[in-house]
C-alpha atoms as a PDB file:
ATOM      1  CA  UNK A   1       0.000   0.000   0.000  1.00  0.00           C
ATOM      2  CA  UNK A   2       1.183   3.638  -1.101  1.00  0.00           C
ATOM      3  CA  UNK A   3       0.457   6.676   1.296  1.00  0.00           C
ATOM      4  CA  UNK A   4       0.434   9.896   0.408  1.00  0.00           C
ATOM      5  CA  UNK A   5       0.299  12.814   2.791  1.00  0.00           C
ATOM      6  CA  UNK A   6      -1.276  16.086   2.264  1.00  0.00           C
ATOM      7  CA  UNK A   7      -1.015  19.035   4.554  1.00  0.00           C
ATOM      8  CA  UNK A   8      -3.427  21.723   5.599  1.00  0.00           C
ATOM      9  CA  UNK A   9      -0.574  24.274   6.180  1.00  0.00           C
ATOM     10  CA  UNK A  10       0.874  23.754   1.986  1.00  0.00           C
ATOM     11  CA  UNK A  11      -1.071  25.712  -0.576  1.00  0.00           C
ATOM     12  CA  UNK A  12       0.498  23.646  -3.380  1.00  0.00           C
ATOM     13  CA  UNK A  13      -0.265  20.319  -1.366  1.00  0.00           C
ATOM     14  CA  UNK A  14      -3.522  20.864  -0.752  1.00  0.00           C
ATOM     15  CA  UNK A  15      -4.235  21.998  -4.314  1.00  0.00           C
ATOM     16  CA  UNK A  16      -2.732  18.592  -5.635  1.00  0.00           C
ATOM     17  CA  UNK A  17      -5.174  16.920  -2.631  1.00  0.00           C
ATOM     18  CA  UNK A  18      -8.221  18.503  -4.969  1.00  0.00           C
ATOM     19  CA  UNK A  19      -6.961  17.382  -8.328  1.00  0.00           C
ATOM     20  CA  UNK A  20      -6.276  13.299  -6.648  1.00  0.00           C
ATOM     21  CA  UNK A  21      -9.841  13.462  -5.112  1.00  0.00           C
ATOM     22  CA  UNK A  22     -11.466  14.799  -8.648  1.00  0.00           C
ATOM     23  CA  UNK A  23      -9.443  11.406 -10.336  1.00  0.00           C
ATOM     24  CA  UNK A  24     -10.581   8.444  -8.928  1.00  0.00           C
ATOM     25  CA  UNK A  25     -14.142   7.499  -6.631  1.00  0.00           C
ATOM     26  CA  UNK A  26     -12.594   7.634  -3.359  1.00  0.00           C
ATOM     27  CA  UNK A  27     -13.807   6.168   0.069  1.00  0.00           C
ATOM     28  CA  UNK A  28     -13.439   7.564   3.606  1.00  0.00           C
ATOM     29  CA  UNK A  29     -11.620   5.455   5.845  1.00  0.00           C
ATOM     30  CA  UNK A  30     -11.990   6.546   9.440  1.00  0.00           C
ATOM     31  CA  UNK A  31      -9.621   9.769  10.771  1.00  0.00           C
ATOM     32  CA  UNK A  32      -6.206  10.311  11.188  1.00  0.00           C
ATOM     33  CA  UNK A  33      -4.783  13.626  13.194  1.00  0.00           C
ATOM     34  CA  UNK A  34      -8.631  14.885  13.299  1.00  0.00           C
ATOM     35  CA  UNK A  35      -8.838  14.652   9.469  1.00  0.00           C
ATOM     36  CA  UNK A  36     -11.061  12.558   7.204  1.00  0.00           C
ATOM     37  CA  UNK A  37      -9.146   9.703   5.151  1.00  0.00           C
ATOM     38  CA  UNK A  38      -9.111   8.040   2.063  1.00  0.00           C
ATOM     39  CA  UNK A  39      -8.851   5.163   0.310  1.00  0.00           C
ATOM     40  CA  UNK A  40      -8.794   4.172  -3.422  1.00  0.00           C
ATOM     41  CA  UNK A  41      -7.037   0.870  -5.258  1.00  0.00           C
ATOM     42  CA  UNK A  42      -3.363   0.642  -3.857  1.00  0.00           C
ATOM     43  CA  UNK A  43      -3.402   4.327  -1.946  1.00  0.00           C
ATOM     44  CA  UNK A  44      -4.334   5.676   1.323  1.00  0.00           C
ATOM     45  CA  UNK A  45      -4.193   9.332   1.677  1.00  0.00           C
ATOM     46  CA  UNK A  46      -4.056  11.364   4.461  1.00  0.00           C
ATOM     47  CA  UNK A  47      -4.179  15.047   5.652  1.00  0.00           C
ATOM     48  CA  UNK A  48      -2.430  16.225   8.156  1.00  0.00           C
ATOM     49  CA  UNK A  49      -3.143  20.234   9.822  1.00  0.00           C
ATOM     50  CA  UNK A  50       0.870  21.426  10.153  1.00  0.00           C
ATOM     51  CA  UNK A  51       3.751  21.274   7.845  1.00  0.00           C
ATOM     52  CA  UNK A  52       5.234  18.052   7.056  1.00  0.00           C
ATOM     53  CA  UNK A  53       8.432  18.627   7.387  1.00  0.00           C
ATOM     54  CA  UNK A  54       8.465  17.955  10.953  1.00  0.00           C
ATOM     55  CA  UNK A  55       6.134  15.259  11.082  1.00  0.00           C
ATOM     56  CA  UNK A  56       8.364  12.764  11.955  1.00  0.00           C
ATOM     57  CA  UNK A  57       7.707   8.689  12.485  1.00  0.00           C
ATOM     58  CA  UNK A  58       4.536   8.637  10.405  1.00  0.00           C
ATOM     59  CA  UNK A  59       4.868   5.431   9.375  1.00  0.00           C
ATOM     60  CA  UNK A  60       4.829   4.586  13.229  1.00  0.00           C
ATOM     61  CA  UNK A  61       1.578   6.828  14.119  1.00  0.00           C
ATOM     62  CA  UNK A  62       0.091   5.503  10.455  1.00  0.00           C
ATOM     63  CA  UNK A  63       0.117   1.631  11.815  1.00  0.00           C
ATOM     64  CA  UNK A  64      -1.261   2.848  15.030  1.00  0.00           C
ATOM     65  CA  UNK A  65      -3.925   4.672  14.386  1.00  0.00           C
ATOM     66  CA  UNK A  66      -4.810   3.227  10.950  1.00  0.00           C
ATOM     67  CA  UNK A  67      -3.121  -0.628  11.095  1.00  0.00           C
ATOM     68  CA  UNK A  68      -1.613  -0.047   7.904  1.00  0.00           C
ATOM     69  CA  UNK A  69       2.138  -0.657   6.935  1.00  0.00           C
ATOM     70  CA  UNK A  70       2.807   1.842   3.883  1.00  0.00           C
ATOM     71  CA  UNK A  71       5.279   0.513   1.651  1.00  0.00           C
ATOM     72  CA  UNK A  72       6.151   3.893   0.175  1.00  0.00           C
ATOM     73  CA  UNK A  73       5.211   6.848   1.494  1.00  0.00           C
ATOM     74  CA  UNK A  74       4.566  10.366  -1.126  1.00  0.00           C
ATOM     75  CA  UNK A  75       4.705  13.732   0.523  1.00  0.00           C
ATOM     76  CA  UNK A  76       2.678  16.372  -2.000  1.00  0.00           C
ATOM     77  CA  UNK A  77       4.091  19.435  -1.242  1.00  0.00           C
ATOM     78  CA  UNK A  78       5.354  22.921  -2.390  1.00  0.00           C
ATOM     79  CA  UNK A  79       8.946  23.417  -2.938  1.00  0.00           C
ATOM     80  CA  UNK A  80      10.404  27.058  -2.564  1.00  0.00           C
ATOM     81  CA  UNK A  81      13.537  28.680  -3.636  1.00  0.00           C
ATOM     82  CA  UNK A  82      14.996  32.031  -4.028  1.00  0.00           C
ATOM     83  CA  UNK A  83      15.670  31.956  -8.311  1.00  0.00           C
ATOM     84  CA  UNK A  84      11.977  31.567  -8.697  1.00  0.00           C
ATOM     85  CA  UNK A  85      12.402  28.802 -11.240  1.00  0.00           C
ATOM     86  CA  UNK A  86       9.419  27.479 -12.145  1.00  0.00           C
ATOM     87  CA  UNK A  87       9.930  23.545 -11.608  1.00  0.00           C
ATOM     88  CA  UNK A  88       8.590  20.461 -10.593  1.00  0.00           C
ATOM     89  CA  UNK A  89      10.741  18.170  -7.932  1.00  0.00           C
ATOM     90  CA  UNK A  90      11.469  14.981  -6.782  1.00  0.00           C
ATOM     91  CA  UNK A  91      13.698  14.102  -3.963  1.00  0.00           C
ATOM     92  CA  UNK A  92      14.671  11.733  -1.298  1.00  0.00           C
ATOM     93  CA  UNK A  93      14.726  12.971   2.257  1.00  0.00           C
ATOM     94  CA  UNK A  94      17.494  13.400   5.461  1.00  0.00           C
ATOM     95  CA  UNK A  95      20.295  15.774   6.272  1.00  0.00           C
ATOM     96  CA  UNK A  96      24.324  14.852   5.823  1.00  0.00           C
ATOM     97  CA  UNK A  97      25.263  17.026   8.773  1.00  0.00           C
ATOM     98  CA  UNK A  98      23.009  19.840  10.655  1.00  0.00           C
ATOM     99  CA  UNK A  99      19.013  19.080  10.644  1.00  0.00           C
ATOM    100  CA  UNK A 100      17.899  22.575   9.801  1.00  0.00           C
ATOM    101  CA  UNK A 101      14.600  22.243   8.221  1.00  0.00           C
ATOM    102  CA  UNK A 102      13.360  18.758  10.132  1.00  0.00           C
ATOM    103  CA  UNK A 103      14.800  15.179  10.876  1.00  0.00           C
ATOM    104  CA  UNK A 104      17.863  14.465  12.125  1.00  0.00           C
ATOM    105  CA  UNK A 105      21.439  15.486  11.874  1.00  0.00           C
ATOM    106  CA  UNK A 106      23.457  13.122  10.329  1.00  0.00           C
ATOM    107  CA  UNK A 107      20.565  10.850   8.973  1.00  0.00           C
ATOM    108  CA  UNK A 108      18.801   9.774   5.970  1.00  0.00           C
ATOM    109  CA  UNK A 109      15.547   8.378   5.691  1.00  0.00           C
ATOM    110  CA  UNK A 110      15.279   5.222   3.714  1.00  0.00           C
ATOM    111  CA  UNK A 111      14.372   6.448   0.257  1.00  0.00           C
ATOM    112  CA  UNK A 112      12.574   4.560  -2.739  1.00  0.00           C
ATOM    113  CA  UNK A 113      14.808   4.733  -6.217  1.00  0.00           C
ATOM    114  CA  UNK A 114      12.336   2.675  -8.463  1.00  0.00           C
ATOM    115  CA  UNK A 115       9.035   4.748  -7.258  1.00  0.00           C
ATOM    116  CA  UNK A 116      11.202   8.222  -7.293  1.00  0.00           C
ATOM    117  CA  UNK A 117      12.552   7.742 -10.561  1.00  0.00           C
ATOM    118  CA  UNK A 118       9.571   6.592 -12.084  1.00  0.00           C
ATOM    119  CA  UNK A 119       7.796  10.021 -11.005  1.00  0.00           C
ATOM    120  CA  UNK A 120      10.569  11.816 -12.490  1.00  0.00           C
ATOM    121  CA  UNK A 121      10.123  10.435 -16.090  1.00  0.00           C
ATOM    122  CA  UNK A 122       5.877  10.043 -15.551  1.00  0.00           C
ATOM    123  CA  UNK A 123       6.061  13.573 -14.410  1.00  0.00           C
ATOM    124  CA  UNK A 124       8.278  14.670 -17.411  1.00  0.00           C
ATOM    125  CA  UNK A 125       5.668  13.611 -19.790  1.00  0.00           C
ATOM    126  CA  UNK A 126       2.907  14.625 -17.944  1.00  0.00           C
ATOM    127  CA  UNK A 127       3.790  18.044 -17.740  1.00  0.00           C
ATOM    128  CA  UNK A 128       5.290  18.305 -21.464  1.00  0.00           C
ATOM    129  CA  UNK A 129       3.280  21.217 -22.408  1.00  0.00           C
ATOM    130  CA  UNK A 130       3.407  23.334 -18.818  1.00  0.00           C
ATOM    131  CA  UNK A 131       6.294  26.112 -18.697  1.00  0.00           C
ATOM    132  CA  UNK A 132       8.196  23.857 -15.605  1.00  0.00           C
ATOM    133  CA  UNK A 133      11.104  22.607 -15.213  1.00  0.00           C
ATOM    134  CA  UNK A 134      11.565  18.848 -14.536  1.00  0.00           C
ATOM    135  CA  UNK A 135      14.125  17.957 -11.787  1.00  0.00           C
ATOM    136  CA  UNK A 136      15.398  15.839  -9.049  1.00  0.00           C
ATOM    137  CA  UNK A 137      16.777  17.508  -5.814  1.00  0.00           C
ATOM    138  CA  UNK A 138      19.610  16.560  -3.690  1.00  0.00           C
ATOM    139  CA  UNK A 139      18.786  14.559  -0.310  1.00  0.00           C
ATOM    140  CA  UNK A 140      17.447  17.065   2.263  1.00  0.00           C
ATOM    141  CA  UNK A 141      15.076  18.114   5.069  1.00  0.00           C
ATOM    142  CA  UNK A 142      12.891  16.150   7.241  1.00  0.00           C
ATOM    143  CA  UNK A 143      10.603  14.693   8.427  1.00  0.00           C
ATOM    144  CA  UNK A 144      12.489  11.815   9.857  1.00  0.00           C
ATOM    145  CA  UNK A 145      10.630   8.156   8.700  1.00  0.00           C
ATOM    146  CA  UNK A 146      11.816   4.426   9.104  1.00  0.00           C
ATOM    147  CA  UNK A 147       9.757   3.643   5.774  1.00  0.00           C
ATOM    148  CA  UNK A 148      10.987   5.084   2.434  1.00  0.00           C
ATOM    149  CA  UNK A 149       9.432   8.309   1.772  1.00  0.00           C
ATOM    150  CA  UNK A 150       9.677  10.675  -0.703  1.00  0.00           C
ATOM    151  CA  UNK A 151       8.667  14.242  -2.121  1.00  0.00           C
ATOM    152  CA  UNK A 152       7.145  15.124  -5.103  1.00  0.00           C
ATOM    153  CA  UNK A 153       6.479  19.230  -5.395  1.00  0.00           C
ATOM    154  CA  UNK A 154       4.947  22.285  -7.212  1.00  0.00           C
ATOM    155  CA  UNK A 155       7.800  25.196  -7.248  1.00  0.00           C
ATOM    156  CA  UNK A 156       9.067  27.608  -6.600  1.00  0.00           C
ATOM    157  CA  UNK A 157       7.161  30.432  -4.904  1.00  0.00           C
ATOM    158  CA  UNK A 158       3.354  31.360  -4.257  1.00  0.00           C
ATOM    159  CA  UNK A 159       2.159  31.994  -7.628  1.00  0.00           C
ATOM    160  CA  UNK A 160       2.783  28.590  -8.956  1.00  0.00           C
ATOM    161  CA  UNK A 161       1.717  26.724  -5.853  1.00  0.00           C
ATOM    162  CA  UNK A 162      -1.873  27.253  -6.577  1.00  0.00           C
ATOM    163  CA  UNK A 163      -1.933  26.359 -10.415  1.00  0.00           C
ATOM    164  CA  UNK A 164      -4.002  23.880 -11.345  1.00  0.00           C
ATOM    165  CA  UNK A 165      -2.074  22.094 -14.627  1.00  0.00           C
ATOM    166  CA  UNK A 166       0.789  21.040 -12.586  1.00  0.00           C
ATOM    167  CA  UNK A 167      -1.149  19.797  -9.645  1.00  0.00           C
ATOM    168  CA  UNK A 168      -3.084  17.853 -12.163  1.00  0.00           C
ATOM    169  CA  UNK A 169       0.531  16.718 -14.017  1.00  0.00           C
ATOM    170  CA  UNK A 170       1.619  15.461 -10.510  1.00  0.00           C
ATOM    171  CA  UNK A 171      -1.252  13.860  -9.257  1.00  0.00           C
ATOM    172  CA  UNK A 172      -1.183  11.828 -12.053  1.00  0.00           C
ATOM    173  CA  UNK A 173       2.234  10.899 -11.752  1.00  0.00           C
ATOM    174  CA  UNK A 174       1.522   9.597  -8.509  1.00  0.00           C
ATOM    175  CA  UNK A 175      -1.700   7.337  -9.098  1.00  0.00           C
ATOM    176  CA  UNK A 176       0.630   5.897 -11.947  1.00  0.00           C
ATOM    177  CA  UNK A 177       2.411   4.139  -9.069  1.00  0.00           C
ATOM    178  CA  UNK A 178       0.085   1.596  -8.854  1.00  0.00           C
ATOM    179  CA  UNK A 179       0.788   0.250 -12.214  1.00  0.00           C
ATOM    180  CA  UNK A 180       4.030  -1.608 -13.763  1.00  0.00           C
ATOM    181  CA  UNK A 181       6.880   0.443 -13.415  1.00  0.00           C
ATOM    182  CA  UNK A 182       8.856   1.638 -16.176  1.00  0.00           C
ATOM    183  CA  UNK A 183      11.598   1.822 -14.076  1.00  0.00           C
ATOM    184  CA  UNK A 184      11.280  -2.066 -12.980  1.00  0.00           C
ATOM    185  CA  UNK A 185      14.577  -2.636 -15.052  1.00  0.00           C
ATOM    186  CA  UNK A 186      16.933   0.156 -14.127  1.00  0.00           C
ATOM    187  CA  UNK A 187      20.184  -0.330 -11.841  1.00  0.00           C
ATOM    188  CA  UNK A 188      19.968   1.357  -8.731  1.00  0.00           C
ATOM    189  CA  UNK A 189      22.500   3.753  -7.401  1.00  0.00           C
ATOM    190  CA  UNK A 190      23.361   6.359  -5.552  1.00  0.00           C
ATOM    191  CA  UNK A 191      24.313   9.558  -7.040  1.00  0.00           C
ATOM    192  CA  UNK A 192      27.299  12.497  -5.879  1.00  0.00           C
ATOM    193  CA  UNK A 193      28.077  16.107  -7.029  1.00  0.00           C
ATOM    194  CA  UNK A 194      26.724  18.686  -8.495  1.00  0.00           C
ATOM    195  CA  UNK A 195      24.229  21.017  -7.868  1.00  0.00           C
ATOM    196  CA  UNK A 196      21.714  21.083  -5.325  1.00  0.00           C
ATOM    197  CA  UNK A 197      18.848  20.055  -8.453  1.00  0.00           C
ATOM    198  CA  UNK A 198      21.518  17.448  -9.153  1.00  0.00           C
ATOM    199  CA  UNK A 199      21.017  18.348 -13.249  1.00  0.00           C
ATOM    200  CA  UNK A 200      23.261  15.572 -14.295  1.00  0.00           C
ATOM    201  CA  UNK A 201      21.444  13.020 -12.440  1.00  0.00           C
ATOM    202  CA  UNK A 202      18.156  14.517 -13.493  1.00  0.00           C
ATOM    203  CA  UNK A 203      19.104  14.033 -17.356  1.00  0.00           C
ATOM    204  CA  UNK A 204      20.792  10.734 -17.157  1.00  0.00           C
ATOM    205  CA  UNK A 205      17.537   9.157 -15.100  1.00  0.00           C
ATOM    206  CA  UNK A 206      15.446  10.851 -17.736  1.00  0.00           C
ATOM    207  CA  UNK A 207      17.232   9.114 -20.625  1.00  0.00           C
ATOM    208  CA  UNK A 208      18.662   6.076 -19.696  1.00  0.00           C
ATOM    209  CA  UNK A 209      17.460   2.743 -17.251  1.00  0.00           C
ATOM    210  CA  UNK A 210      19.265   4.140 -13.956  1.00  0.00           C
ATOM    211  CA  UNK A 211      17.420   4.888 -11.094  1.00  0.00           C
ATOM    212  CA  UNK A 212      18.161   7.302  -8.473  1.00  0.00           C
ATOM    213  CA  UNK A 213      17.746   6.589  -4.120  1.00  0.00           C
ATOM    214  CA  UNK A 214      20.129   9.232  -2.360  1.00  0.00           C
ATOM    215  CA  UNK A 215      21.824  11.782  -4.222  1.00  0.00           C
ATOM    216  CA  UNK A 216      24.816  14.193  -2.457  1.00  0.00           C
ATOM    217  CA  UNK A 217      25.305  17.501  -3.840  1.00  0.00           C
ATOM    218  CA  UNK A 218      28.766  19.271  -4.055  1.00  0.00           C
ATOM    219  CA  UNK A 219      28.047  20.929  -1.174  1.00  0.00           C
ATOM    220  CA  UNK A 220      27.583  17.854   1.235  1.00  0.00           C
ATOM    221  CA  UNK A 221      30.722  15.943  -0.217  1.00  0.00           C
ATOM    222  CA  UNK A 222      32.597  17.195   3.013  1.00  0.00           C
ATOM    223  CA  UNK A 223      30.344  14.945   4.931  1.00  0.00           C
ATOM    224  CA  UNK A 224      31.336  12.042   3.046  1.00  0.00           C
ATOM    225  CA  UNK A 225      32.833   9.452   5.015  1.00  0.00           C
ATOM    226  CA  UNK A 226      33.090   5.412   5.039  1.00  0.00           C
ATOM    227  CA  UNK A 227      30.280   5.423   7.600  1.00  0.00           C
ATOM    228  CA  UNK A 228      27.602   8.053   5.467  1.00  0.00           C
ATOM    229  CA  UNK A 229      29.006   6.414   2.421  1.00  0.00           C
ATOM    230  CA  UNK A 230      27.125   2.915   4.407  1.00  0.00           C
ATOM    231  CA  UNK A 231      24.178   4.608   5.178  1.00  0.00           C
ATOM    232  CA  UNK A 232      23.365   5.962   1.824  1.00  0.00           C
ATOM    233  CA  UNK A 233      23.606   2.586   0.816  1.00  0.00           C
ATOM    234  CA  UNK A 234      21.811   1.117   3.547  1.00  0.00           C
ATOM    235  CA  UNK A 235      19.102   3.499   2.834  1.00  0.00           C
ATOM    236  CA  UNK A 236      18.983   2.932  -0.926  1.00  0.00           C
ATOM    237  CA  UNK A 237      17.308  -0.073  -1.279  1.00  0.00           C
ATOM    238  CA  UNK A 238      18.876  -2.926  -4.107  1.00  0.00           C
ATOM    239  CA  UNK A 239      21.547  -0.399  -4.485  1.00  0.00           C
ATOM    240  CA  UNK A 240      24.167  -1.842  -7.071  1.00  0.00           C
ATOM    241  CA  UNK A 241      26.717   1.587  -8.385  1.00  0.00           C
ATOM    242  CA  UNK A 242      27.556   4.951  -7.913  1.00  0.00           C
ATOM    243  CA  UNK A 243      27.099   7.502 -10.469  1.00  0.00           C
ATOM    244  CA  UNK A 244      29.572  10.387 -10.061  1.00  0.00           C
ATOM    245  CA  UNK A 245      29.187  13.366 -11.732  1.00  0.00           C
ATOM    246  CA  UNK A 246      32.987  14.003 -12.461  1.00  0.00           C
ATOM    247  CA  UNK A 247      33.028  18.032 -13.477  1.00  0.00           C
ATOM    248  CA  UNK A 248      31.392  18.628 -10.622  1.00  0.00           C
ATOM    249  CA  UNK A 249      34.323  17.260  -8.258  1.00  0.00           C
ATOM    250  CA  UNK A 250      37.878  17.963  -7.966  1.00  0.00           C
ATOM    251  CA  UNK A 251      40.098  15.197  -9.372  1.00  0.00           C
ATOM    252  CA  UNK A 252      41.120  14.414  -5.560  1.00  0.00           C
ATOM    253  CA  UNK A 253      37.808  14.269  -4.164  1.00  0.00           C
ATOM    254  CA  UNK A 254      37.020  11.968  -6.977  1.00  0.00           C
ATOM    255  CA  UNK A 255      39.651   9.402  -6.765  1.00  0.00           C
ATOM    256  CA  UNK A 256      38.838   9.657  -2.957  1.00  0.00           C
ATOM    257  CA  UNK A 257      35.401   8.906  -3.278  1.00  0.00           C
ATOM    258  CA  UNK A 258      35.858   6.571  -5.772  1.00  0.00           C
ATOM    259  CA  UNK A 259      38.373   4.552  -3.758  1.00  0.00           C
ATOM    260  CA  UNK A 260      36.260   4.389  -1.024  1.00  0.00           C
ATOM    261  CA  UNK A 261      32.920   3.071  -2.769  1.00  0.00           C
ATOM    262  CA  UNK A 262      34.695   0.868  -4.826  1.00  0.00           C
ATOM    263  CA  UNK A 263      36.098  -0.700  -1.331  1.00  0.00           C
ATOM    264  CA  UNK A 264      32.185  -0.740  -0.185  1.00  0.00           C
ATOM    265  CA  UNK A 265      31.585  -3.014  -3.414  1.00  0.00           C
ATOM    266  CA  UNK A 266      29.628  -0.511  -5.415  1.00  0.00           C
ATOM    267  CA  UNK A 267      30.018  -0.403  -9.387  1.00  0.00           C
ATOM    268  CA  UNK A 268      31.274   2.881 -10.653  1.00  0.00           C
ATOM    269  CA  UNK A 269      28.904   3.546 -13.292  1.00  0.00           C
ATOM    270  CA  UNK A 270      29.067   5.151 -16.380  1.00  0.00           C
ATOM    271  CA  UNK A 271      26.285   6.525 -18.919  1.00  0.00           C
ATOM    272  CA  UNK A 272      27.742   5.234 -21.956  1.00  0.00           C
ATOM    273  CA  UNK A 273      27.354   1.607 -20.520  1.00  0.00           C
ATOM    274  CA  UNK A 274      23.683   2.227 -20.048  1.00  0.00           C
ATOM    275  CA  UNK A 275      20.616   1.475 -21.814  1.00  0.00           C
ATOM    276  CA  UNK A 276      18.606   4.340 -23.272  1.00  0.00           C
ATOM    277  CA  UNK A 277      14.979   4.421 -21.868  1.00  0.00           C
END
C-alpha cells in the first residue's frame, strides 16, 4: 500500500489533494490527526493540519492509528527557492550534517529509487506542455521516517503553488504508481556532485534505465565518510553503483570517493554503458 500525505498548512499540497480526489471514486476510511481519510485501489491518503516537514515517524503513528504498513510513502508538497524557477521536484529525504529544516542530523531516511525515478520520467511527460522545469533535488530536510518516503512538489514560490495544470501533471504521476513500473529494469544507485537540483542526475535518469535513491550535492561531499558512504547505501534499497558526476568534483575528491565506494563493493557507473529508456 502507497500513502500519500497532504497538509493543511501547503497551498500547493492541498491543491494537488483537490486534483487526486477529482481522479478516482474515493472512500473515507476513518480519521487520522482529526482529518477525514481516504482510500482508493493501492493508496491511502491522508491530511495532516501542520507542515510536514516535521512530522516525523509517520509510518509509526500511520500503523497505530490506521493498522496499515505503507510501503512507500509520497509527501505532496510545495517546494520554494529564491531563483523563482518554475519547476517540478522529486527528492529523497534526510540531512548529511546539521538538521535545519526537520529530521535528524546526520541521517537519511530510507528512500525509494524505483518509485522516485519513475515520477521523475511520468512527471516529465505529464507536464510536457506546462512552462516547468523537470528535476530531481539533492537529499534534504525532514521529516524523519523508518519507511521510504519521498517528495514530489509544485515550485518555486506562491504563484505557482496554486496552479491547477501542474497539480493535475503530478497527481497523475503519482496514481501511476500503482501500475508496472517503467523503471522495474533500471540499476539502482546512488548519485554524488553537483548542484543542489543534481542536473546531471536529473538528465541521465530521464534518458537512460538508472534509477536514483540518495543523491549528495557538491556541497555535502565534506560529509562524506566510510560510515555516510554505508548509510546511503543502507538506505537505498537494491543499491548496485555509484554515479559520479565528475566536473562537478575535484580530481582528488574523486579518486577519494571513488576509492572508497569501490572498497564498499559498489560499481562505478558510467552513462555510456547504459541502456537508453
Amino acid at each position: 500500500m502507497k500513502l500519500i500525505l497532504t497538509s493543511k498548512e501547503d497551498i500547493a499540497s492541498m491543491n494537488i489533494r483537490e486534483e487526486f480526489l477529482g481522479m478516482r471514486d474515493w472512500q473515507e476510511a476513518g480519521t487520522f490527526d482529526g482529518n477525514p481519510v481516504h482510500r482508493t485501489g493501492g493508496f491511502t491518503m491522508i491530511l495532516i493540519d501542520d507542515i510536514h516537514l516535521y512530522y516525523d515517524d509517520l509510518d509509526r503513528k500511520v500503523k497505530d492509528e490506521l493498522g496499515i504498513e505503507p510501503d512507500v510513502i509520497i509527501v505532496a508538497s510545495r517546494h520554494r527557492s529564491e531563483s523563482k524557477l518554475r519547476t517540478l521536484t522529486v527528492h529523497p529525504l534526510g540531512n548529511y550534517s546539521s538538521a535545519d529544516y526537520g529530521g535528524r542530523p546526520g541521517t537519511l531516511v530510507p528512500s525509494a529509487p524505483r518509485e522516485m525515478t519513475h515520477a521523475l520520467v511520468t512527471l516529465a511527460r505529464n507536464a510536457r506542455e506546462l512552462d516547468f522545469k523537470i528535476s530531481f533535488e539533492a537529499t534534504h530536510h525532514g521529516p524523519y521516517n523508518g519507511s521510504p518516503l519521498f517528495f514530489i512538489e509544485i515550485g518555486s514560490d506562491e504563484s505557482a503553488w496554486p496552479e491547477k495544470e501542474p497539480a493535475t501533471a503530478i497527481a497523475k504521476t503519482i496514481l501511476s504508481l500503482d501500475s508496472e513500473l517503467a523503471t522495474g529494469d533500471d540499476i539502482v544507485a546512488m548519485g554524488i556532485g553537483g548542484g543542489h537540483y543534481m542536473p546531471r542526475m536529473s538528465d541521465v535518469a530521464l534518458e537512460h534505465k538508472i534509477s536514483f535513491g540518495h543523491m549528495v550535492p557538491g556541497y555535502a561531499t565534506d560529509s562524506l565518510d566510510e560510515a555516510m558512504i554505508e548509510q546511503i547505501m543502507e538506505k537505498t534499497p537494491g543499491v548496485e553503483g555509484v554515479y559520479f558526476h565528475r566536473k562537478a568534483l575535484s580530481k582528488p575528491r574523486l579518486r577519494e570517493l571513488k576509492a572508497i565506494c569501490e572498497e564498499l563493493g559498489l560499481e562505478i557507473l558510467s552513462s555510456k554503458e547504459m541502456e537508453f529508456r
